[in-house]
PDB file of N, CA and C in Angstrom:
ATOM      1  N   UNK A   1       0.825  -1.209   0.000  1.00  0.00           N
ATOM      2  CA  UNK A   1       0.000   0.000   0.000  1.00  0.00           C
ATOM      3  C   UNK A   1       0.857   1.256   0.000  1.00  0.00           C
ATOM      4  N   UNK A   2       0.725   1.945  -0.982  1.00  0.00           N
ATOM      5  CA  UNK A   2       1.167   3.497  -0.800  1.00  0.00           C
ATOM      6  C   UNK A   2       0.742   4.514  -0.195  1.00  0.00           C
ATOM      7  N   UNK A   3       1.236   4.839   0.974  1.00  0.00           N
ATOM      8  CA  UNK A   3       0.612   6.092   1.426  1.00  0.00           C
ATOM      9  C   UNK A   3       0.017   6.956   1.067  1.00  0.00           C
ATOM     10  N   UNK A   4      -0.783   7.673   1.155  1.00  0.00           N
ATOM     11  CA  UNK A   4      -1.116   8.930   0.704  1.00  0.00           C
ATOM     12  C   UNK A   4      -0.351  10.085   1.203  1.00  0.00           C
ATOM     13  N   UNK A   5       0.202  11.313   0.500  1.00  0.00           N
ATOM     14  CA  UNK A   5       1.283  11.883   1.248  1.00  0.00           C
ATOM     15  C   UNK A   5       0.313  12.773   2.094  1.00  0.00           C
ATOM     16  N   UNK A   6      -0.847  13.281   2.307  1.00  0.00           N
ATOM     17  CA  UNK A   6      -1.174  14.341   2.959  1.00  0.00           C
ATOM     18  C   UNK A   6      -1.827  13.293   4.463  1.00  0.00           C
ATOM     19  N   UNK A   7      -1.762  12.058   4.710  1.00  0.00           N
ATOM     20  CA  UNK A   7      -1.253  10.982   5.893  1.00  0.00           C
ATOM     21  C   UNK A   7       0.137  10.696   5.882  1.00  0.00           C
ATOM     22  N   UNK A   8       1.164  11.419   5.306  1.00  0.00           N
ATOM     23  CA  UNK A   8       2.361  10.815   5.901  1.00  0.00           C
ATOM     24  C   UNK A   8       2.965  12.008   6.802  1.00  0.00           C
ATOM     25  N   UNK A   9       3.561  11.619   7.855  1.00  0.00           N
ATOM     26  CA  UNK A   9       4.429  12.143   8.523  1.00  0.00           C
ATOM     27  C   UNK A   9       6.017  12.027   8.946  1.00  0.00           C
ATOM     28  N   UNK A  10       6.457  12.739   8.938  1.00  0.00           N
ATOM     29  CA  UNK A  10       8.238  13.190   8.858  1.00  0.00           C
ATOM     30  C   UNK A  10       8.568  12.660  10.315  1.00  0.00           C
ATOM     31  N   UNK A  11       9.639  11.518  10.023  1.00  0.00           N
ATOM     32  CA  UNK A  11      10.316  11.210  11.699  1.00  0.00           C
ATOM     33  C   UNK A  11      10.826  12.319  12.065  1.00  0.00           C
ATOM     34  N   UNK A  12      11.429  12.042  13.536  1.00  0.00           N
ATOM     35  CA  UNK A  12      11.820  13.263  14.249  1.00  0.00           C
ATOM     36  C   UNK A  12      13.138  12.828  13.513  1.00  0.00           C
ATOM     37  N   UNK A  13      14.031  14.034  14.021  1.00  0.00           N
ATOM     38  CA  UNK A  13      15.131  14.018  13.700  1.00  0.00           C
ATOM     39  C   UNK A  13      16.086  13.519  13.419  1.00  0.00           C
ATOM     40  N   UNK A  14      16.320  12.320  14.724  1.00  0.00           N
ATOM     41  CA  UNK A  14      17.211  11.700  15.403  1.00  0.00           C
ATOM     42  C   UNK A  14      16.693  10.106  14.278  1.00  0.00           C
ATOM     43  N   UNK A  15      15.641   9.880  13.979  1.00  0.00           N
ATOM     44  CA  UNK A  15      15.832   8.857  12.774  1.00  0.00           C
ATOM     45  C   UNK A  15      15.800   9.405  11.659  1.00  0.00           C
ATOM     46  N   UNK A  16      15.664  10.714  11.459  1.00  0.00           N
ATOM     47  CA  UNK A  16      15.848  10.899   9.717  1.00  0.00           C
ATOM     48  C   UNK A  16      17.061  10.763   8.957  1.00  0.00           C
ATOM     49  N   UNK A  17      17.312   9.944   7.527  1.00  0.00           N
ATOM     50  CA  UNK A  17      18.179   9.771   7.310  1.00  0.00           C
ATOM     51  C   UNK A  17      18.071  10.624   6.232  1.00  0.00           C
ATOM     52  N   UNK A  18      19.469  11.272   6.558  1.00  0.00           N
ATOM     53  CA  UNK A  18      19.369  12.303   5.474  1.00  0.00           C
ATOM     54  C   UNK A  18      20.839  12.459   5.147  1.00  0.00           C
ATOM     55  N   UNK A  19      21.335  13.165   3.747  1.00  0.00           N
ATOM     56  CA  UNK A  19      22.588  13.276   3.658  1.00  0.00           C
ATOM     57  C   UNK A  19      23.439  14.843   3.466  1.00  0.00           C
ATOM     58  N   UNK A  20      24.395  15.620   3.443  1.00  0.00           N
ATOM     59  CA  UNK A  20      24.857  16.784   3.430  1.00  0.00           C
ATOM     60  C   UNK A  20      23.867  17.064   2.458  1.00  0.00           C
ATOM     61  N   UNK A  21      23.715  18.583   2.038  1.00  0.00           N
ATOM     62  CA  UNK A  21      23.194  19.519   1.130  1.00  0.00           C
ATOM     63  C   UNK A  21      24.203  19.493  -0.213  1.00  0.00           C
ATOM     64  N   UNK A  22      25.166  19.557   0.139  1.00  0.00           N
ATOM     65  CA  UNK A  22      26.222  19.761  -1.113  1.00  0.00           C
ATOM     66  C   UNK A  22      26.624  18.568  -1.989  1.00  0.00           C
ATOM     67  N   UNK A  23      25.803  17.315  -1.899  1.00  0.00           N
ATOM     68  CA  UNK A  23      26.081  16.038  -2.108  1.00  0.00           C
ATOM     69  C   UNK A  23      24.297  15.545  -2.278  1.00  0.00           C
ATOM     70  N   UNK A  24      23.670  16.457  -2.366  1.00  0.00           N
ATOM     71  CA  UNK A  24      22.121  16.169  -2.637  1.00  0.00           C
ATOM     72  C   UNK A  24      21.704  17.287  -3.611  1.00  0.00           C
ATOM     73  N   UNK A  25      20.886  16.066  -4.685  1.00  0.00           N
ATOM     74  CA  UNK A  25      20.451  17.500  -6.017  1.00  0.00           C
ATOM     75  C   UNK A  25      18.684  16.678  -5.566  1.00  0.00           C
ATOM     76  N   UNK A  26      18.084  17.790  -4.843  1.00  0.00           N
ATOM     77  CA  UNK A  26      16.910  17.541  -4.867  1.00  0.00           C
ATOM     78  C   UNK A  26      16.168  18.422  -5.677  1.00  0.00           C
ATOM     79  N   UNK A  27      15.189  18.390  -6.895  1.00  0.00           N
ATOM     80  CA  UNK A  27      14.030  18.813  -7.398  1.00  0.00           C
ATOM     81  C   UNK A  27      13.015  18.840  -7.261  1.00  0.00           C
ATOM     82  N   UNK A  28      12.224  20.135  -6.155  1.00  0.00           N
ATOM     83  CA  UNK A  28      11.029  19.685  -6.117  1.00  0.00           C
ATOM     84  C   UNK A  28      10.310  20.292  -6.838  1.00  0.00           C
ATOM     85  N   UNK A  29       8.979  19.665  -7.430  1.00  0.00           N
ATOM     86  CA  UNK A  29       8.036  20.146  -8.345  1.00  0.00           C
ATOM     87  C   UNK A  29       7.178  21.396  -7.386  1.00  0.00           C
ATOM     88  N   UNK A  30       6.717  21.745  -8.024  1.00  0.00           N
ATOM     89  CA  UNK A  30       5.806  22.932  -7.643  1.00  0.00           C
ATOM     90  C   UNK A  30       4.885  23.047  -6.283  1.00  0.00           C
ATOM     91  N   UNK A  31       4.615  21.493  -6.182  1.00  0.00           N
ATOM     92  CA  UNK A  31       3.993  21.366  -4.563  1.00  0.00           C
ATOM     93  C   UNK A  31       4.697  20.993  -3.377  1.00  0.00           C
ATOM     94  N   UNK A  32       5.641  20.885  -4.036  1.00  0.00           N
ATOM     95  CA  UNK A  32       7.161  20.379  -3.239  1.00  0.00           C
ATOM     96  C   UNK A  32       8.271  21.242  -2.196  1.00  0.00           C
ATOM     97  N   UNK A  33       8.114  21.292  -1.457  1.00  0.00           N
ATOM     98  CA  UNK A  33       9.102  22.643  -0.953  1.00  0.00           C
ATOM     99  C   UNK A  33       9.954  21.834   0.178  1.00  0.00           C
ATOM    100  N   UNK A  34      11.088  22.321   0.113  1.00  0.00           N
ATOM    101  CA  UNK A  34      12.055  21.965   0.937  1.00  0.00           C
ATOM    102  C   UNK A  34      12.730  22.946   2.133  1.00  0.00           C
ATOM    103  N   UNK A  35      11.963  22.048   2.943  1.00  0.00           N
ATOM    104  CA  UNK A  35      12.770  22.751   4.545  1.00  0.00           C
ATOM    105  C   UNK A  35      13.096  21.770   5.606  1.00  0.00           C
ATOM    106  N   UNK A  36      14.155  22.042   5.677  1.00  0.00           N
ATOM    107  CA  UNK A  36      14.760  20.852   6.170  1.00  0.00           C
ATOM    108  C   UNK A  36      14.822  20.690   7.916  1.00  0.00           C
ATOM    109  N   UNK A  37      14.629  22.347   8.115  1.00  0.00           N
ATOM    110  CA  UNK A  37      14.427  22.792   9.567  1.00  0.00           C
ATOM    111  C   UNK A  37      13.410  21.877  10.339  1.00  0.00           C
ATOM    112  N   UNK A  38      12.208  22.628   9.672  1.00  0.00           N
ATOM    113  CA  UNK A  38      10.765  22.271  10.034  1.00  0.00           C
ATOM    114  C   UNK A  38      10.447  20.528   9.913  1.00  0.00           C
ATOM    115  N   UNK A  39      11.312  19.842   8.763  1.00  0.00           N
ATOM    116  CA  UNK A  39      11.007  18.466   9.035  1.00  0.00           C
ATOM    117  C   UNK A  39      11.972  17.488   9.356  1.00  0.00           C
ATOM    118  N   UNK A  40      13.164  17.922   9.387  1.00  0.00           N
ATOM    119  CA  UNK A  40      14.063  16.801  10.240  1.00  0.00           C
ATOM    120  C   UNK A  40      14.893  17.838  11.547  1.00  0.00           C
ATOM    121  N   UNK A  41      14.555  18.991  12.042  1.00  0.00           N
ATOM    122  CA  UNK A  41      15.327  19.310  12.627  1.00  0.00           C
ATOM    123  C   UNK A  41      16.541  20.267  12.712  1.00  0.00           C
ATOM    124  N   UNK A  42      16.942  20.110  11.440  1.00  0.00           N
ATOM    125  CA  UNK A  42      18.753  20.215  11.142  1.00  0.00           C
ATOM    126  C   UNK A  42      18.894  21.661  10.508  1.00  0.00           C
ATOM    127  N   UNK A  43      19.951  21.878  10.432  1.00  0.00           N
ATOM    128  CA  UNK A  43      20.143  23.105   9.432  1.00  0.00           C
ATOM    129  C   UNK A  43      20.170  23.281   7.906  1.00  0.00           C
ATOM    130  N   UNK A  44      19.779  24.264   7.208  1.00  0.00           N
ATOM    131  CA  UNK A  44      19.507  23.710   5.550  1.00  0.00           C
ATOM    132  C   UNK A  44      20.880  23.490   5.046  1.00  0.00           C
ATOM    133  N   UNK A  45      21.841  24.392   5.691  1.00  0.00           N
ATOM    134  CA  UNK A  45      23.100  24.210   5.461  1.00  0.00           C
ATOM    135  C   UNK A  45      24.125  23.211   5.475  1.00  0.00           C
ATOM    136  N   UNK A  46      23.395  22.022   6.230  1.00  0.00           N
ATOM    137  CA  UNK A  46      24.080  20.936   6.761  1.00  0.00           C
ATOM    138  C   UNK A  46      23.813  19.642   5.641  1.00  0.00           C
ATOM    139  N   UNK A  47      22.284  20.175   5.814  1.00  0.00           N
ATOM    140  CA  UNK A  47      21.570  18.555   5.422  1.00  0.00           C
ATOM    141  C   UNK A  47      20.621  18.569   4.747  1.00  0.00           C
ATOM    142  N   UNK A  48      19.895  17.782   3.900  1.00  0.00           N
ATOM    143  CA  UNK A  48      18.887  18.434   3.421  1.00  0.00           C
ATOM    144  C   UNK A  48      17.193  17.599   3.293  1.00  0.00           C
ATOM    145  N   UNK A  49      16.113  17.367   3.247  1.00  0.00           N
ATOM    146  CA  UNK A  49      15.234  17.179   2.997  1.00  0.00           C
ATOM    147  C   UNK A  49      13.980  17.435   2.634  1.00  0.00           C
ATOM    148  N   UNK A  50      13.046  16.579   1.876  1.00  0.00           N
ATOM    149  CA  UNK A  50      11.637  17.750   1.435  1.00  0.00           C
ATOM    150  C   UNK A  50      10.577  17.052   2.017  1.00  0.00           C
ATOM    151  N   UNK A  51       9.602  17.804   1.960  1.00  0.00           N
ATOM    152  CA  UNK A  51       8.580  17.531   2.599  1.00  0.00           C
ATOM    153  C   UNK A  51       7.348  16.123   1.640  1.00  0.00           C
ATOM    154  N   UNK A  52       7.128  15.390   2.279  1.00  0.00           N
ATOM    155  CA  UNK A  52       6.078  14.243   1.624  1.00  0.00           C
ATOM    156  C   UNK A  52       4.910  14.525   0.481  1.00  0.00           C
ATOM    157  N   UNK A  53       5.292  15.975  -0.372  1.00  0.00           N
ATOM    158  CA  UNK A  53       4.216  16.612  -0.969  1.00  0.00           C
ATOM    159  C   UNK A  53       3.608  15.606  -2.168  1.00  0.00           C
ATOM    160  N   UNK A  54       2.478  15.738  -2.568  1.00  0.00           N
ATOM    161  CA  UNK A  54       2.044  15.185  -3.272  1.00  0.00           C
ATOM    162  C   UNK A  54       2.522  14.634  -4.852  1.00  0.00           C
ATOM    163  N   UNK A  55       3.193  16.260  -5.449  1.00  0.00           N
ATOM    164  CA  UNK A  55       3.643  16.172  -6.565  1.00  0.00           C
ATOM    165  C   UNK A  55       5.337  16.510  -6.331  1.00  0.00           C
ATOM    166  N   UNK A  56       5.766  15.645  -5.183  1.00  0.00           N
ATOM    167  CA  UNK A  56       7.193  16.266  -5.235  1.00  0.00           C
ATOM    168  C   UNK A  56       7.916  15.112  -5.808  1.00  0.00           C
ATOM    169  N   UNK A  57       9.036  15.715  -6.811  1.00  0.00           N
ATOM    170  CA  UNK A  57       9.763  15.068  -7.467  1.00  0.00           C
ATOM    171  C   UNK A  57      10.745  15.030  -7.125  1.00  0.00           C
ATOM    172  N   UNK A  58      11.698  14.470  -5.952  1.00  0.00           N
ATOM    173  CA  UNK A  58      12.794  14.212  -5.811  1.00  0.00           C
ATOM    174  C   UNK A  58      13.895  13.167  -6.716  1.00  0.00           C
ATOM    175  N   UNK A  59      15.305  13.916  -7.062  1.00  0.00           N
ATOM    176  CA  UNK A  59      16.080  13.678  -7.661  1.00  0.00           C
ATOM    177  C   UNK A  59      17.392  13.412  -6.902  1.00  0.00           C
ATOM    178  N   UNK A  60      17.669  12.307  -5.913  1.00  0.00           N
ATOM    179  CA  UNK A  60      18.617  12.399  -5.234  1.00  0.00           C
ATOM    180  C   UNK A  60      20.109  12.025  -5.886  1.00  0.00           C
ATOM    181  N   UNK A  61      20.947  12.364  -5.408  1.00  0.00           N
ATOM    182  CA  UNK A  61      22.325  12.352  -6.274  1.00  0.00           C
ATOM    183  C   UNK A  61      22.914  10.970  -5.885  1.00  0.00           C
ATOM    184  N   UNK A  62      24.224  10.588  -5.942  1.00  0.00           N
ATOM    185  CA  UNK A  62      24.915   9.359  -5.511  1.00  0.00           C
ATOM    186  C   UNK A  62      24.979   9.258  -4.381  1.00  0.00           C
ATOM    187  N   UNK A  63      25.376   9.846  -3.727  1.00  0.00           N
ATOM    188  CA  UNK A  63      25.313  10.076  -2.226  1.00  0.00           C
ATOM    189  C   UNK A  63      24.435  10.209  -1.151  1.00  0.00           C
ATOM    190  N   UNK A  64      23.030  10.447  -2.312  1.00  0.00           N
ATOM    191  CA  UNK A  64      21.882  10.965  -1.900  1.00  0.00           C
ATOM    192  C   UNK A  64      20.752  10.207  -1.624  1.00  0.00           C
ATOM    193  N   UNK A  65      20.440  10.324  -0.255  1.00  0.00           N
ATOM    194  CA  UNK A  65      19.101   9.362  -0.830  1.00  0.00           C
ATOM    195  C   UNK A  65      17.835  10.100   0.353  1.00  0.00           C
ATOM    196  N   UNK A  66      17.290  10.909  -0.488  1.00  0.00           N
ATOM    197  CA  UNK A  66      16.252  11.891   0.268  1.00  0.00           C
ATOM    198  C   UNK A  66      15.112  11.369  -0.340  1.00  0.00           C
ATOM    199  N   UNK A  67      13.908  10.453   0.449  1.00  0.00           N
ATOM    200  CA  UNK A  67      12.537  10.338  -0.385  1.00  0.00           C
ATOM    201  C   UNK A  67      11.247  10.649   0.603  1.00  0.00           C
ATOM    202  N   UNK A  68      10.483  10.766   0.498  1.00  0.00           N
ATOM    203  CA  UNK A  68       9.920  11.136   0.906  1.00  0.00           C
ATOM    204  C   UNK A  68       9.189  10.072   1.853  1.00  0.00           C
ATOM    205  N   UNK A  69       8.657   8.725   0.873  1.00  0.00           N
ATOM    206  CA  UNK A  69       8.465   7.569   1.431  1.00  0.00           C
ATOM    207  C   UNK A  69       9.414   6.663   2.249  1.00  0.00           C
ATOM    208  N   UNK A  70      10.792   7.443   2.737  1.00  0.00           N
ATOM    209  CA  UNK A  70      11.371   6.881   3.811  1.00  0.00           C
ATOM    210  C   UNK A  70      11.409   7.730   5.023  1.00  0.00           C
ATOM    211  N   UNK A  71      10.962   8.841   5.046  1.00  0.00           N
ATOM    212  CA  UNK A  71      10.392   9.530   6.473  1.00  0.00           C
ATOM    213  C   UNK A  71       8.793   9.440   6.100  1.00  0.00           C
ATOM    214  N   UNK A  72       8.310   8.474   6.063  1.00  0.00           N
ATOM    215  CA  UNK A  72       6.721   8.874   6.120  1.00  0.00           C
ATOM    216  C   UNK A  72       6.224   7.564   7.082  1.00  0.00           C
ATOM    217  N   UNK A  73       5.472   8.307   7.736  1.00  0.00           N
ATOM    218  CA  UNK A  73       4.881   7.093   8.526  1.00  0.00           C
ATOM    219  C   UNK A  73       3.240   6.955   8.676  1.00  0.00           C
ATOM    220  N   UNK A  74       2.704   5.722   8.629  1.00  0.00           N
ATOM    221  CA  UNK A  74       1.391   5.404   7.844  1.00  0.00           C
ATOM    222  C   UNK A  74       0.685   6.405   9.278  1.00  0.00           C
ATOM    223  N   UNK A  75      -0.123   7.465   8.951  1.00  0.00           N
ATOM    224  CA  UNK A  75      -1.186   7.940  10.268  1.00  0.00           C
ATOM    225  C   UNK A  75      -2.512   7.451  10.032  1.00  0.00           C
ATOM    226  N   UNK A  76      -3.197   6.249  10.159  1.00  0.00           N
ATOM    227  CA  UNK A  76      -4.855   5.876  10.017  1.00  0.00           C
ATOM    228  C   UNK A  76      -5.778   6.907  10.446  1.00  0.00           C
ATOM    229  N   UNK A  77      -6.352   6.743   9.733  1.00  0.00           N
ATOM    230  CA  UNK A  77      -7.858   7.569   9.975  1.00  0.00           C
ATOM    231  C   UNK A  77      -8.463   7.271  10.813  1.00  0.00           C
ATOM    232  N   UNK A  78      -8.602   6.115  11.631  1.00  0.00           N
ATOM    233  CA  UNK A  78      -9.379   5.687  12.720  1.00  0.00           C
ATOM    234  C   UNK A  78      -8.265   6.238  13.906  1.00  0.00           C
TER     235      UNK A  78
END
C-alpha cells in the first residue's frame, strides 16, 4: 500500500536519514518545498530534505538518498 502523502508524517530528527546539502540535487516540483528545519530538525546548510508533498519530485544524487516515502509514517484515519 502506498501512502497517501497528505497521511504521511516526517520522523523526528534523530531517525531521519538524510545526507549533506552539497552532495544532494533535490528537485522539487511545484507542490514540493524543501525545509529541512521544520522536518528533520537540522540546518539547511548541513543537510537536506523535502517535505512528503504530493507532486514532489525528488532527484537524489549518488550520495543521496532523500525520499519522501522513507520519512513517512502510515497515520490511520481511525
Amino acid at each position: 500500500d502506498v501512502t497517501p502523502a497528505d497521511q504521511c508524517v516526517v520522523t523526528p530528527a534523530d531517525q531521519c536519514d538524510v545526507t549533506p546539502a552539497d552532495q544532494c540535487d533535490v528537485t522539487p516540483a511545484d507542490q514540493c518545498v524543501v525545509t529541512p528545519a521544520d522536518q528533520c530538525g537540522v540546518t539547511p546548510s548541513d543537510q537536506c530534505d523535502v517535505t512528503p508533498a504530493d507532486q514532489c519530485d525528488v532527484t537524489p544524487a549518488d550520495h543521496c538518498n532523500v525520499t519522501p516515502a522513507d520519512h513517512c509514517d502510515v497515520t490511520p484515519a481511525d
